[in-house]
Protein backbone atom coordinates (compact mmCIF):
# COMPACT_ATOMS: atom_id res chain seq x y z
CA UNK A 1 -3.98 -12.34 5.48
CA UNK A 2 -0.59 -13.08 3.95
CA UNK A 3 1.37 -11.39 6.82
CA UNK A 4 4.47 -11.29 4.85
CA UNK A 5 2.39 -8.52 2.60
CA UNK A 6 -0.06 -7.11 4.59
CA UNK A 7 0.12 -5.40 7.92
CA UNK A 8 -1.68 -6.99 11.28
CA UNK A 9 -4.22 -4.61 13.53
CA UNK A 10 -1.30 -3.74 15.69
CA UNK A 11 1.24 -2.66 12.41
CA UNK A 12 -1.74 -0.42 11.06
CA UNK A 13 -0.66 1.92 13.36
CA UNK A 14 2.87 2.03 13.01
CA UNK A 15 2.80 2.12 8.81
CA UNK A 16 0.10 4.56 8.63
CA UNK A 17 2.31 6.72 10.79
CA UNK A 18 5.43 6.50 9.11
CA UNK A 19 3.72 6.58 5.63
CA UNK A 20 2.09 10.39 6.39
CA UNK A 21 6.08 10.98 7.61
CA UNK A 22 7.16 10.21 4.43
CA UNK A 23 4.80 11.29 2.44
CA UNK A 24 5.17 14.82 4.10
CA UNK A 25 8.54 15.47 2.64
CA UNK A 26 9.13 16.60 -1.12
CA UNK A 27 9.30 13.85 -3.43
CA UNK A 28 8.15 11.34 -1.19
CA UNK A 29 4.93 9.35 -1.44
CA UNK A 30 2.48 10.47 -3.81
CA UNK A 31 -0.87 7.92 -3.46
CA UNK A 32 -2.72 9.73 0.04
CA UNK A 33 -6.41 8.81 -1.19
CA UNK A 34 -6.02 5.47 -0.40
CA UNK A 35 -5.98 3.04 2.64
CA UNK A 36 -2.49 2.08 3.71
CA UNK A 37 -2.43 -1.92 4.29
CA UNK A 38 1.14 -3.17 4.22
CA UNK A 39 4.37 -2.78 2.13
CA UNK A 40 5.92 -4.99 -0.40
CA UNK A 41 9.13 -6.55 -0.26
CA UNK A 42 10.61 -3.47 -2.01
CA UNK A 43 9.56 -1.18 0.93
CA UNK A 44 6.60 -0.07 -1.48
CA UNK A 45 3.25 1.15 0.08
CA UNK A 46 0.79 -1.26 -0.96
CA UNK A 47 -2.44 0.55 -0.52
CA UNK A 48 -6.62 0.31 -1.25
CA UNK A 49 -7.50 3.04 -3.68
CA UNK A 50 -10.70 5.16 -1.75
CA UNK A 51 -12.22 5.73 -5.28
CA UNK A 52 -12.00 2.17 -7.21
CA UNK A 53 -11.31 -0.14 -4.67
CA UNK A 54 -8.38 -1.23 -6.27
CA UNK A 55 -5.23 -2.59 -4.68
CA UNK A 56 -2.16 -0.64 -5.36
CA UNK A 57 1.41 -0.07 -5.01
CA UNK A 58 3.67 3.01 -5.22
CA UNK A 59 6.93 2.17 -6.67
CA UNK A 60 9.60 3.69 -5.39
CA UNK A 61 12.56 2.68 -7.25
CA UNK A 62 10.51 3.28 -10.94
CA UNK A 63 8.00 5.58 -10.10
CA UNK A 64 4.22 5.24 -10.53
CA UNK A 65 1.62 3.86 -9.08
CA UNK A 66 0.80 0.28 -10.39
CA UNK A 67 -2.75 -1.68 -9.70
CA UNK A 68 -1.70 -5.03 -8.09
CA UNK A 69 -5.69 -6.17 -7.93
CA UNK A 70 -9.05 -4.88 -9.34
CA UNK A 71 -10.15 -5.21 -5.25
CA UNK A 72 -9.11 -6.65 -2.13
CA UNK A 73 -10.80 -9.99 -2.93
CA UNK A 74 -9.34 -10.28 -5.68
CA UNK A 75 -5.67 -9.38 -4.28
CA UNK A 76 -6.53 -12.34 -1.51
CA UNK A 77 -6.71 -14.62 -4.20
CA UNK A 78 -3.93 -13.87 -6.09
CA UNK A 79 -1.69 -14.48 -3.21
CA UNK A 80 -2.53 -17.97 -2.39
């Protein structure tokens, strides 16, 4: 689904790896309930929230976390 956004089955890996690196260190990534599925073009995590379902992103350049979509179907939609 919109490869340039989301990650494919065999980049799961990879992101979910170097997300938990990153996250590890002091001041980086914040949002670790969630489902990593991809980055943005801004290097942001873009990520399902566990609790509401909701598709966001972590910004890194303003700070926050910022809902993209109210769910994944909804995110899929947007992006066509």
């Amino acid at each position: 689904v919109h490869s340039e956004w989301l990650d494919d089955i065999d980049a799961l890996k990879k992101s979910h790896l170097k997300f938990h690196a990153e996250a590890a260190y002091p001041g980086g990534w914040t949002k670790k309930d969630g489902f990593l599925i991809g980055w943005d073009g801004g290097g942001n995590p873009m990520i399902i929230d566990r609790l509401t379902g909701e598709v966001v992103v972590e910004d890194n350049d303003f700070g926050g976390v910022h809902v993209e979509a109210r769910s994944f179907a909804e995110f899929c939609l947007k992006r066509v």
